[in-house]
Protein backbone atom coordinates (compact mmCIF):
# COMPACT_ATOMS: atom_id res chain seq x y z
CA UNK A 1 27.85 -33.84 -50.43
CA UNK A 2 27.58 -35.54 -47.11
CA UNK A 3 27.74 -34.22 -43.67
CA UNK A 4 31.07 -36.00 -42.74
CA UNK A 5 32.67 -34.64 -46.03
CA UNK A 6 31.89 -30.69 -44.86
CA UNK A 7 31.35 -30.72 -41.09
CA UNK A 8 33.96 -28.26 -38.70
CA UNK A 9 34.91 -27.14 -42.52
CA UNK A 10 36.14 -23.73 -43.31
CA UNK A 11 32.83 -21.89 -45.27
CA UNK A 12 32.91 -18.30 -46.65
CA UNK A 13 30.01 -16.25 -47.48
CA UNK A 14 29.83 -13.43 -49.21
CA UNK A 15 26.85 -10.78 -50.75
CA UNK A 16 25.87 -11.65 -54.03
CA UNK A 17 24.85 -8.27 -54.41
CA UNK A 18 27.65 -6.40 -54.30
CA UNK A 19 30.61 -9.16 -53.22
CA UNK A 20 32.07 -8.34 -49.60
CA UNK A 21 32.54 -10.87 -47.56
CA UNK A 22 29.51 -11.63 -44.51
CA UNK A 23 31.70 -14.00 -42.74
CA UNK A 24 34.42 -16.60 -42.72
CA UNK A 25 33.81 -18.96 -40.39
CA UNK A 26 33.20 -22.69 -39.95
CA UNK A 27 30.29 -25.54 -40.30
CA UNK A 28 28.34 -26.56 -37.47
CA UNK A 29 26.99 -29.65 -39.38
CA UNK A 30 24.82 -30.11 -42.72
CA UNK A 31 21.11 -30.90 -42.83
CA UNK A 32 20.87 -33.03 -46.45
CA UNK A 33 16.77 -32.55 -45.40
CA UNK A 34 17.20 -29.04 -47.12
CA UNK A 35 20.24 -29.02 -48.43
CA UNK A 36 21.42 -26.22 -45.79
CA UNK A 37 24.69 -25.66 -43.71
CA UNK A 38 24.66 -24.36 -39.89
CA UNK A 39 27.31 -21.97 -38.49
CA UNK A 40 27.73 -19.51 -35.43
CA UNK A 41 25.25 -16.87 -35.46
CA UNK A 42 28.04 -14.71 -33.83
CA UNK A 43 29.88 -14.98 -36.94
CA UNK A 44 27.57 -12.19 -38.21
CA UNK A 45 27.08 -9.30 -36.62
CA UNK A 46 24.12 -7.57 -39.05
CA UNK A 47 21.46 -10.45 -38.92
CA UNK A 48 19.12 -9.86 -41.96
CA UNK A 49 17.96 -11.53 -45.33
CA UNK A 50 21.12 -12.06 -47.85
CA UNK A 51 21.66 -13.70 -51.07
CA UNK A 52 25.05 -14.90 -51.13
CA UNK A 53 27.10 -17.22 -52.44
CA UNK A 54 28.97 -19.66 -50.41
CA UNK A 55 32.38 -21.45 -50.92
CA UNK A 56 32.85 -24.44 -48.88
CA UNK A 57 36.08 -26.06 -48.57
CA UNK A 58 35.29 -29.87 -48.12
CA UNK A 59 37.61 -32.24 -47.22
CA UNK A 60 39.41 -32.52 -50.79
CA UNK A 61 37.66 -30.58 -52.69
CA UNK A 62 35.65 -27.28 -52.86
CA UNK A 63 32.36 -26.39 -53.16
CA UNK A 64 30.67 -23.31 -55.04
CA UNK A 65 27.05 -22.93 -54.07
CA UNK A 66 24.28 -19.55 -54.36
CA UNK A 67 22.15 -19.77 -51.59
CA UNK A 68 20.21 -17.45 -49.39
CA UNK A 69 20.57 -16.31 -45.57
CA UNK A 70 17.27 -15.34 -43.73
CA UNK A 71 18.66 -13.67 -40.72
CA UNK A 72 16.44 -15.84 -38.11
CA UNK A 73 18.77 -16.72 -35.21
CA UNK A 74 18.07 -20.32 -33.25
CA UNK A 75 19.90 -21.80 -30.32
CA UNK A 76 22.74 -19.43 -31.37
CA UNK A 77 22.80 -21.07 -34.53
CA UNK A 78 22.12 -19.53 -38.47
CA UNK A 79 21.24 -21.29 -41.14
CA UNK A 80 22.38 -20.78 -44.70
CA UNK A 81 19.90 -22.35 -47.78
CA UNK A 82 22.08 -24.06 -50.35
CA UNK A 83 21.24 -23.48 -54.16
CA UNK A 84 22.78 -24.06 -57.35
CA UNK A 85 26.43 -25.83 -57.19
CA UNK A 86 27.91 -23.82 -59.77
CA UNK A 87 31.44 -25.22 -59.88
CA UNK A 88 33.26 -28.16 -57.99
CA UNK A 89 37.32 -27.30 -57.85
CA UNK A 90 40.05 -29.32 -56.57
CA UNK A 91 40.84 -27.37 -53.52
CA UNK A 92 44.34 -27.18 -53.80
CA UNK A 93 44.77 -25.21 -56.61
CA UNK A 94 42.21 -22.40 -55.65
CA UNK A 95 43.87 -19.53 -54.33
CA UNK A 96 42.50 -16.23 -53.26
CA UNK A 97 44.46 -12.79 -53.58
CA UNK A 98 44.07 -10.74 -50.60
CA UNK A 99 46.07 -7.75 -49.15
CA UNK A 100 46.21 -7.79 -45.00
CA UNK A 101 48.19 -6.30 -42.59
CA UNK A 102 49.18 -9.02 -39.68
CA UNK A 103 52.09 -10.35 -37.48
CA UNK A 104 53.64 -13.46 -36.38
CA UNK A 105 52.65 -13.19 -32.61
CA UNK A 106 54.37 -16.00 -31.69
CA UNK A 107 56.94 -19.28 -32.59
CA UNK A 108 56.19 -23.17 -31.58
CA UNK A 109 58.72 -24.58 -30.07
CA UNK A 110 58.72 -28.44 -29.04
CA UNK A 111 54.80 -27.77 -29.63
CA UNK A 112 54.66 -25.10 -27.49
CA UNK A 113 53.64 -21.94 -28.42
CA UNK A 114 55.49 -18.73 -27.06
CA UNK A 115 54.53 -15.62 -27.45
CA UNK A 116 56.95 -12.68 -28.47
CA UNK A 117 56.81 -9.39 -27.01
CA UNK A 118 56.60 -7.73 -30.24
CA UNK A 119 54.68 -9.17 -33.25
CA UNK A 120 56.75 -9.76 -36.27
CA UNK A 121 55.02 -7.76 -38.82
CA UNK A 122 54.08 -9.12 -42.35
CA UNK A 123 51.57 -8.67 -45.45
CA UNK A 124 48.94 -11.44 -46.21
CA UNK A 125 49.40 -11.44 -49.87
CA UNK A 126 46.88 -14.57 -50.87
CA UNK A 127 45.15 -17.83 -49.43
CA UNK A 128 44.03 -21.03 -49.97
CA UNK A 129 42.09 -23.94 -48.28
CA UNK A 130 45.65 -25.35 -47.38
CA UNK A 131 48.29 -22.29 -47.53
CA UNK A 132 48.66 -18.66 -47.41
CA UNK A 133 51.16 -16.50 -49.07
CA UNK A 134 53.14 -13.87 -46.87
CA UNK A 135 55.38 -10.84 -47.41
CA UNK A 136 57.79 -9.45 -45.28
CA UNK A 137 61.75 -7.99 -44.77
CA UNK A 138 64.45 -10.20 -46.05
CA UNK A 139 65.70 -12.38 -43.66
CA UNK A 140 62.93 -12.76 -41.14
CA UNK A 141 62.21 -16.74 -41.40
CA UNK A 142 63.32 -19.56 -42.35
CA UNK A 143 62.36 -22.96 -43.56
CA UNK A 144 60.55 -25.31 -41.56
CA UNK A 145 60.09 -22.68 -39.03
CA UNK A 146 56.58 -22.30 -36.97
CA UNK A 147 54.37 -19.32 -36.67
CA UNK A 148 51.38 -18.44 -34.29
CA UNK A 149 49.88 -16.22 -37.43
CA UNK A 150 47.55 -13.15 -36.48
CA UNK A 151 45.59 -11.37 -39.77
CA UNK A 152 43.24 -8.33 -39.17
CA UNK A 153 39.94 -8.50 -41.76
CA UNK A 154 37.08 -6.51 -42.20
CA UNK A 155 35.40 -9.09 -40.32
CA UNK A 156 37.24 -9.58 -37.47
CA UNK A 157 40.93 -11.13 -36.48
CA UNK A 158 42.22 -15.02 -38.58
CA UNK A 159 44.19 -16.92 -35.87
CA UNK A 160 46.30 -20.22 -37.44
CA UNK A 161 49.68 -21.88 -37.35
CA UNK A 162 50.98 -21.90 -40.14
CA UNK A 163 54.59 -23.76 -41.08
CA UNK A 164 57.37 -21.66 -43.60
CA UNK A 165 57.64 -24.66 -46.71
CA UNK A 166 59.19 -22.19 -48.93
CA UNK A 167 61.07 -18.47 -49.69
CA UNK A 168 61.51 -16.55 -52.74
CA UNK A 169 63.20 -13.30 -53.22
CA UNK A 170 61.20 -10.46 -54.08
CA UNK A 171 63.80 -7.97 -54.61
CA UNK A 172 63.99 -4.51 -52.77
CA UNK A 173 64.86 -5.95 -49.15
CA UNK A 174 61.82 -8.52 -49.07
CA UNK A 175 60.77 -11.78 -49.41
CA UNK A 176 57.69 -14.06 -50.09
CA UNK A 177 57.10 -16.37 -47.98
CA UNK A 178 54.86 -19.53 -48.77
CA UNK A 179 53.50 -21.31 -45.41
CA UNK A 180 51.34 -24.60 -44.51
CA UNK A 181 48.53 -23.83 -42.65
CA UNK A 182 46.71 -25.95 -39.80
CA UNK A 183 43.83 -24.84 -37.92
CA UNK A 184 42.47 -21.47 -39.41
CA UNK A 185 39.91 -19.39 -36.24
CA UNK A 186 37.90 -16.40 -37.06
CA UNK A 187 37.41 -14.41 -33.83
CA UNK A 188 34.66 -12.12 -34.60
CA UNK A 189 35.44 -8.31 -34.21
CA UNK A 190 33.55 -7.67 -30.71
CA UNK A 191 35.10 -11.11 -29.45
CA UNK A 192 38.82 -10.21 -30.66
CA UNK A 193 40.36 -9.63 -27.60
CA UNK A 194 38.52 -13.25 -26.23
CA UNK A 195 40.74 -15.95 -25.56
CA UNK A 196 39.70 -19.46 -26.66
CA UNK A 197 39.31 -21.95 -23.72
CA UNK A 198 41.21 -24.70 -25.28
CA UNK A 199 44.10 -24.84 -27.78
CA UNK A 200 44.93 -27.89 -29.65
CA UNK A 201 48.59 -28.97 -29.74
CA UNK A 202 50.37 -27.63 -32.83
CA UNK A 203 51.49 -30.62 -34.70
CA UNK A 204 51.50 -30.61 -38.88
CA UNK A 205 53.22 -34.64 -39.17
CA UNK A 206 53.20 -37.98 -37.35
CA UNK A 207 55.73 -40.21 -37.27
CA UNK A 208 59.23 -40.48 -35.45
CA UNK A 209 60.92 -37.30 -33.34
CA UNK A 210 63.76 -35.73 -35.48
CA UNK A 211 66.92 -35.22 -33.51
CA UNK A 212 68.00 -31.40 -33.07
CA UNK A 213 71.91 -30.60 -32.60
CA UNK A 214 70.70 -28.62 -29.44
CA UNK A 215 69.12 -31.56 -27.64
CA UNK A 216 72.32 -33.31 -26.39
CA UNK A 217 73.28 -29.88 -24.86
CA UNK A 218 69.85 -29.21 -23.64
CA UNK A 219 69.02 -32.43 -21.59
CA UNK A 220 72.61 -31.88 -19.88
CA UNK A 221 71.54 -28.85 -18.47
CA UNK A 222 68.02 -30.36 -17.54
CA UNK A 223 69.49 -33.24 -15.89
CA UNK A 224 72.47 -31.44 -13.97
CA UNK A 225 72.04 -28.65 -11.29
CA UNK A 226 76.07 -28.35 -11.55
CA UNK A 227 77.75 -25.88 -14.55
CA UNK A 228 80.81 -27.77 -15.84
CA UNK A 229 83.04 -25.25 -16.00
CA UNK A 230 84.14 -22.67 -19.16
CA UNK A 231 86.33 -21.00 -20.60
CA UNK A 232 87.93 -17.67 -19.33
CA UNK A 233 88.33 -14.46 -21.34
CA UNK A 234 92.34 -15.31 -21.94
CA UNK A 235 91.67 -18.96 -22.49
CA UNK A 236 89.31 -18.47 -24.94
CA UNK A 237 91.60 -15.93 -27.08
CA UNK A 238 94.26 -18.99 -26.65
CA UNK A 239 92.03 -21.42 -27.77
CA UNK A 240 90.69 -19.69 -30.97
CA UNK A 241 94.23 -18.81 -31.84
CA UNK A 242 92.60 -14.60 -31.07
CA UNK A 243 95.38 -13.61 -28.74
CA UNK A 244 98.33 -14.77 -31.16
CA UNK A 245 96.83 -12.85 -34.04
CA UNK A 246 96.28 -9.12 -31.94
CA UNK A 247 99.99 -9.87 -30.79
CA UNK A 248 101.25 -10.18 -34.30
CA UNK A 249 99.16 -7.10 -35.59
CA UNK A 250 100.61 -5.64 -32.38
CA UNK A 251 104.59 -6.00 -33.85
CA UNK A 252 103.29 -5.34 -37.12
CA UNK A 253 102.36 -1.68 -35.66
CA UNK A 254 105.25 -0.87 -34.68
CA UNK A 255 107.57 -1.99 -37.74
CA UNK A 256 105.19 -0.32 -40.13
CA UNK A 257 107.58 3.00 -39.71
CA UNK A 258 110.09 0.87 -40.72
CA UNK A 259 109.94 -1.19 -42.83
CA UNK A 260 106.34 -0.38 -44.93
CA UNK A 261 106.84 -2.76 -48.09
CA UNK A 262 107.95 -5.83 -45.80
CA UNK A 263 105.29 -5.39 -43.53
CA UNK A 264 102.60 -5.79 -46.54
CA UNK A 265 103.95 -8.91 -47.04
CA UNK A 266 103.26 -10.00 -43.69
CA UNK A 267 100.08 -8.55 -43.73
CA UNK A 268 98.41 -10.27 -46.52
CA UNK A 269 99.87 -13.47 -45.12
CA UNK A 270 97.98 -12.44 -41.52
CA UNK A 271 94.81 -12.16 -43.56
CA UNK A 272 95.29 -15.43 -44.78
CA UNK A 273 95.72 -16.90 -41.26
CA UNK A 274 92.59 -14.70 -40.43
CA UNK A 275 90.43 -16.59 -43.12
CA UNK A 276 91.83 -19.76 -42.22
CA UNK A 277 90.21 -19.07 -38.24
CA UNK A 278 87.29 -17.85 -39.86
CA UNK A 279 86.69 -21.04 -42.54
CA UNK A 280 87.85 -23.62 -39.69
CA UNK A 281 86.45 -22.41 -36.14
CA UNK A 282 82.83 -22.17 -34.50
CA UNK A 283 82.04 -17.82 -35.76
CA UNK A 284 80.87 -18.18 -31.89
CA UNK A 285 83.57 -18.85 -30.23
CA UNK A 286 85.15 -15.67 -32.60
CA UNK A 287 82.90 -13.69 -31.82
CA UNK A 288 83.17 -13.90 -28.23
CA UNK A 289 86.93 -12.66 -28.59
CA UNK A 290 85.39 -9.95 -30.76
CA UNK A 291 82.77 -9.20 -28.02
CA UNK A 292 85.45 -8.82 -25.07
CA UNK A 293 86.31 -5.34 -23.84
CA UNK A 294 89.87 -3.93 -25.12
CA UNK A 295 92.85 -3.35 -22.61
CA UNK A 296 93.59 0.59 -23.37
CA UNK A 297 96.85 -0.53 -24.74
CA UNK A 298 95.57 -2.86 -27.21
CA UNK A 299 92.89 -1.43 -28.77
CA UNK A 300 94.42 -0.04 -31.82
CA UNK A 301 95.38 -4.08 -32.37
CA UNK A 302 92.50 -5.54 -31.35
CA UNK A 303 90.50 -3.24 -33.72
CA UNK A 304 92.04 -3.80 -36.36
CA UNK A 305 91.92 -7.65 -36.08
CA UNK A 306 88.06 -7.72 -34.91
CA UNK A 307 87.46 -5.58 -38.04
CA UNK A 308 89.34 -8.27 -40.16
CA UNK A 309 87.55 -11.08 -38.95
CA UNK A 310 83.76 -9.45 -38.99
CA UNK A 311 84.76 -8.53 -42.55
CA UNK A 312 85.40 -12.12 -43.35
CA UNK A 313 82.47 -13.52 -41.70
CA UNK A 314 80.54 -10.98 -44.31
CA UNK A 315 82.23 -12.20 -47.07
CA UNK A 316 81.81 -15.90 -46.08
CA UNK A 317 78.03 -15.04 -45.59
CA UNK A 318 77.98 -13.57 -49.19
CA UNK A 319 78.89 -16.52 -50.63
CA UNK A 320 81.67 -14.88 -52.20
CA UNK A 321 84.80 -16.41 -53.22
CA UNK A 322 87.87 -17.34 -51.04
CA UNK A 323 89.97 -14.31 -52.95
CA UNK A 324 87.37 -11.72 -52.32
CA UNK A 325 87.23 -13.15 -48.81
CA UNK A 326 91.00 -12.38 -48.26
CA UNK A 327 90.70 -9.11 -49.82
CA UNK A 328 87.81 -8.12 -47.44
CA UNK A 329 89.95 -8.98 -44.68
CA UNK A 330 93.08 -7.39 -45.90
CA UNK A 331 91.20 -4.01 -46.30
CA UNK A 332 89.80 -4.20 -43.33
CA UNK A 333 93.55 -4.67 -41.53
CA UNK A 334 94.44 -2.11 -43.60
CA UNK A 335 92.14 0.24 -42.17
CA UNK A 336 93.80 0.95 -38.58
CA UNK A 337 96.82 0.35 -39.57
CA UNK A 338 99.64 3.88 -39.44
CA UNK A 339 101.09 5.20 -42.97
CA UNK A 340 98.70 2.76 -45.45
CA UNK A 341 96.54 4.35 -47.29
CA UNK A 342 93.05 1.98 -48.47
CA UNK A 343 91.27 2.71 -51.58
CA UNK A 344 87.90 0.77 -49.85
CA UNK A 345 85.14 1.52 -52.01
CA UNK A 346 81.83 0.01 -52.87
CA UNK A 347 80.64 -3.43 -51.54
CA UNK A 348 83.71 -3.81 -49.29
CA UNK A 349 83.66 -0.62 -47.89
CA UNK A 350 79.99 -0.98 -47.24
CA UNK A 351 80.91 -4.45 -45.42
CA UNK A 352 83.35 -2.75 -43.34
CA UNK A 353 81.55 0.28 -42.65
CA UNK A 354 79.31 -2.38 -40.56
CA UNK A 355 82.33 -4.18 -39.11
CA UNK A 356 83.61 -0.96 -37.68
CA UNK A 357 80.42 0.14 -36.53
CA UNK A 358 79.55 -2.86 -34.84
CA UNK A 359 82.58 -3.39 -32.97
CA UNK A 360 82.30 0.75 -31.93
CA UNK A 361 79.21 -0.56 -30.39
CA UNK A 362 79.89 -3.44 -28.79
CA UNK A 363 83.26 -1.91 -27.13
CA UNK A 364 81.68 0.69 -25.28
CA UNK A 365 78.46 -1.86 -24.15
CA UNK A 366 79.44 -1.36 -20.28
CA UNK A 367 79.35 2.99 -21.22
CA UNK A 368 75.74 2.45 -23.24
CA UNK A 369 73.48 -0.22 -21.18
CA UNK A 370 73.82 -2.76 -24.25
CA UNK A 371 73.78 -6.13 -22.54
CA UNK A 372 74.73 -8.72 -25.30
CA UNK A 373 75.79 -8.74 -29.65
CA UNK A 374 71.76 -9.35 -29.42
CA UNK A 375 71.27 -5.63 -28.38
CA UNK A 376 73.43 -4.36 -31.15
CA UNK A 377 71.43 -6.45 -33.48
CA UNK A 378 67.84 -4.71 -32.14
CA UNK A 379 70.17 -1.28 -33.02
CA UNK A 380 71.26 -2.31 -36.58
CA UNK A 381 67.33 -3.54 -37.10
CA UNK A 382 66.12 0.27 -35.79
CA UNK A 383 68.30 1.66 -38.30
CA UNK A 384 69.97 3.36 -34.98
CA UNK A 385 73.52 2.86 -35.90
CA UNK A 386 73.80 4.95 -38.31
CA UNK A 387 73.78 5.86 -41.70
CA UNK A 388 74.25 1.57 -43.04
CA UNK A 389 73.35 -0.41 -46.29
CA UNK A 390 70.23 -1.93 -45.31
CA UNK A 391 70.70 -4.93 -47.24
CA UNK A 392 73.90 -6.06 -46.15
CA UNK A 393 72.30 -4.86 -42.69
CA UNK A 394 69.73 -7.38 -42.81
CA UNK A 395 72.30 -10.35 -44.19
CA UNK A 396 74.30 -9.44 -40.90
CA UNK A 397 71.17 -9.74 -38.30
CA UNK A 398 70.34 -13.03 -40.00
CA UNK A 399 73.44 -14.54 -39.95
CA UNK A 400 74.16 -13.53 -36.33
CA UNK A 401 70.73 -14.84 -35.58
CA UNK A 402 71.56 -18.31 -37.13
CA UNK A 403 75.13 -18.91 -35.94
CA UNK A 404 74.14 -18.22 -32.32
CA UNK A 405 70.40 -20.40 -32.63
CA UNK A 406 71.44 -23.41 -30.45
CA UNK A 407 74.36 -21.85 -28.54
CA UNK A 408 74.46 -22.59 -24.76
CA UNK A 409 74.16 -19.11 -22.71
CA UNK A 410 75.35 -18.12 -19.30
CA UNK A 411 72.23 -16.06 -18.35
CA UNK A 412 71.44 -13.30 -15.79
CA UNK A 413 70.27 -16.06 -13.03
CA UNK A 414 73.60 -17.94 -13.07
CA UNK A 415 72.07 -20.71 -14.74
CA UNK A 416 72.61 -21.99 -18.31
CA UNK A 417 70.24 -21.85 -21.13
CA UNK A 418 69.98 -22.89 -24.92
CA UNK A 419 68.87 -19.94 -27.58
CA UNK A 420 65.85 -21.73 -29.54
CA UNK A 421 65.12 -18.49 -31.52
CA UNK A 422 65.89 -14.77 -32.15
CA UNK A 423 62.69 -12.83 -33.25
CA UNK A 424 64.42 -10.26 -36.25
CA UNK A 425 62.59 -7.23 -35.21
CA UNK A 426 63.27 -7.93 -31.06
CA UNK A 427 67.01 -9.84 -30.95
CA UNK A 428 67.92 -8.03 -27.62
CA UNK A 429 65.04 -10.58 -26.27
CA UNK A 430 65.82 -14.18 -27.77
CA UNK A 431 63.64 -17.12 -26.56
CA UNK A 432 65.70 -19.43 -24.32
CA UNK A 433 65.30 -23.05 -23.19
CA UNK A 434 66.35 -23.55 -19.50
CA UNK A 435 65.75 -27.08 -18.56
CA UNK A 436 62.28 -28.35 -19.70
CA UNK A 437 61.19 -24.46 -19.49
CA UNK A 438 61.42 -22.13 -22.65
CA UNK A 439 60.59 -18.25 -22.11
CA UNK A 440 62.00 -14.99 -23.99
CA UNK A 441 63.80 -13.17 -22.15
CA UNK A 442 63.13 -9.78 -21.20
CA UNK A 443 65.20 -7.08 -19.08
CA UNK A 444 65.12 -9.24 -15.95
CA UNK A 445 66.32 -12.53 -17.21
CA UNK A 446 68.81 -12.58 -20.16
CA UNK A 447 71.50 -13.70 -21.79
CA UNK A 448 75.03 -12.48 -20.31
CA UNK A 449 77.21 -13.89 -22.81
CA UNK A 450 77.87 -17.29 -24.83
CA UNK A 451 79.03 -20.26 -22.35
CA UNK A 452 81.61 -22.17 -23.84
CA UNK A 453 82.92 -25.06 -22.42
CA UNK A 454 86.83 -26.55 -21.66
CA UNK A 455 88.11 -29.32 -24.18
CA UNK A 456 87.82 -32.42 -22.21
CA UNK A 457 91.12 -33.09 -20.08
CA UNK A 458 92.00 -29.36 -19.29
């Protein structure tokens, strides 16, 4: 074992005696003199004689040693007396169960960390040299994604970054999350609150920049000071093909007295056009329809057909097939309108039970304070909407949260932004890019609604 091999290494030591942990903390350098290691005297707080045994994870492999600590502090330093090397493991496949409480305090972004306002709480299920093994709702992260980690020990507070590689399914509304890990820091428990001085940038690879599909949109609004201009409320309804479909349901209404077996017809052929819109068009640009407030003498209509089309984008999200899709929409249709009776029962009433309650919500947002979709979200996640499947629940807050990462926003300044990321447990405050600046907002600066542009030559 050489000094290069070990040095700034991760080292744990723990009581031979009865086998709780003294410290975890890292190598100051190696004296081969005595065979002996050097770390932080801070790193433990009772400074006394221990045997221990020490595990030492070297630079590709990992080291078992007994060894003794005498408790006699130099320079700020302790030094730890290396015995027998009782095993010598490839440090890969070494992993250590452990059960922690912590949170994701924060996202990297471009290499910059931001911090959330709420931490995103999760369960430290076990560790390695290289990874750690997390628990937490369904939903929460995905792939590829970055984390500022925070985990409380006996010891004190674990700092790292750690990088989502891969997600498995642990049934009853959570998930286990495997993550990379980079730099792993132990902050003592009197020196918790203390901020290090300097932070290295977070960066797991080398090589070339990968292009993100939010980029091109992003260096347009660095570069200009002038907003091209958008879409209005009607425009956008004629664009998405929105304002043709409430019209239809609108005749449909009144020949339903009528004419009742004709009008089915028509109906299921609607809900085909419906999951046509919903198959073909940005779920964005529907939603924003979805989102408008209803004219008092459409809002039977308009119901109906925002009902249809959030029942479709659940079934789309499902995964399930383009028949079940049409029947989702169909029922939901069905539900508003006069003299039809709906036999809606299990999964798809469940789905609509959502739809309606969501668009309850989000038509009465001037009444209630609600700002954006994003604050109905934060209600859904609260469980303050009402009486909900929780599953489905969480399949709708992640699915909103993905089709609307990388969406340009008109926000509360006047100025466009780009949405970067939309913490699970705190949607009402996404993180937004504004020029070369990213921030989350909070109840000064947010998002007004989605900006989206005119087709070129309009």
């Amino acid at each position: 074992m050489v000094e290069k091999e070990i040095k700034n290494r991760r080292i744990i030591i723990k009581n031979a005696e009865n086998d709780k942990t003294i410290t975890d903390t890292k190598i100051m350098r190696y004296d081969s003199a005595v065979n002996s290691v050097i770390i932080p005297a801070h790193s433990i707080l009772d400074k006394k004689f221990y045997q221990v045994y020490v595990i030492i994870f070297a630079e590709s492999c990992l080291y078992k040693f007994s060894g003794t600590i005498r408790g006699v502090m130099r320079e700020n330093e302790l030094e730890v007396l290396l015995g027998k090397c009782e095993t010598m493991e490839g440090r890969q496949a070494v992993r250590y169960p452990i059960a922690l409480e912590g949170s994701m305090e924060g996202v990297y972004i471009d290499g910059k960390k931001i911090l959330f306002h709420k931490g995103i709480p999760i369960q430290a299920v076990d560790m390695s040299s290289s990874g750690i093994l997390l628990k937490a709702e369904e939903g929460f992260f995905e792939i590829d994604e970055m984390y500022s980690l925070r985990v409380k020990t006996n010891m004190g507070t674990l700092k790292m970054q750690c990088e989502i590689v891969r997600i498995q399914n642990n049934g009853a509304g959570l998930e286990e999350y495997g993550c990379r890990i980079g730099e792993v820091m132990l902050f003592p428990n009197e020196e918790a609150a203390v901020k290090p001085k300097t932070e290295k940038p977070f960066s797991f690879y080398s090589g070339e920049k990968t292009f993100m599909p939010y980029e091109d949109a992003c260096s347009k609004i660095a570069a200009d000071t002038h907003i091209s201009e958008g879409m209005d409320e009607e425009e956008i309804e004629k664009q998405t093909g929105y304002q043709r479909l409430h019209q239809n349901i609108g005749i449909l209404f009144q020949d339903v007295n009528t004419e009742l077996d004709l009008c089915r017809e028509e109906i299921e052929a609607l809900s085909q056009e419906i999951a046509n819109k919903i198959t073909e068009l940005d779920l964005v640009d529907l939603l924003e329809c979805i989102n408008l407030p209803k004219p008092v003498n459409e809002k039977m209509q308009r119901q109906a057909l925002n009902i249809a089309l959030l029942n479709g984008m659940q079934a789309k999200w499902l995964k399930l097939s383009r028949s079940e899709m049409d029947r989702f929409i169909l029922e939901g249709l069905l539900q508003n309108i006069p003299r039809v009776t709906v036999g809606n029962m299990g999964l798809c009433a469940n789905v609509t039970a959502i739809s309606e309650t969501y668009d309850t919500i989000i038509s009465t947002r001037g009444s209630n304070g609600l700002k954006m979709p994003f604050d109905v979200l934060d209600m859904f996640y609260k469980g303050m909407a009402g009486r909900l499947d929780r599953k489905l629940v969480m399949s709708f807050i992640k699915n909103m949260r993905i089709n609307y990462t990388a969406k340009q926003m008109l926000m509360s300044d006047g100025k466009l932004g780009i949405i970067r990321y939309i913490p699970f447990n705190d949607a009402g405050h996404p993180v937004v890019q504004q020029g070369m600046e990213i921030e989350q907002a909070n109840e000064d600066w947010f998002c007004k609604k989605a900006f989206i542009e005119k087709p070129l030559g309009r």
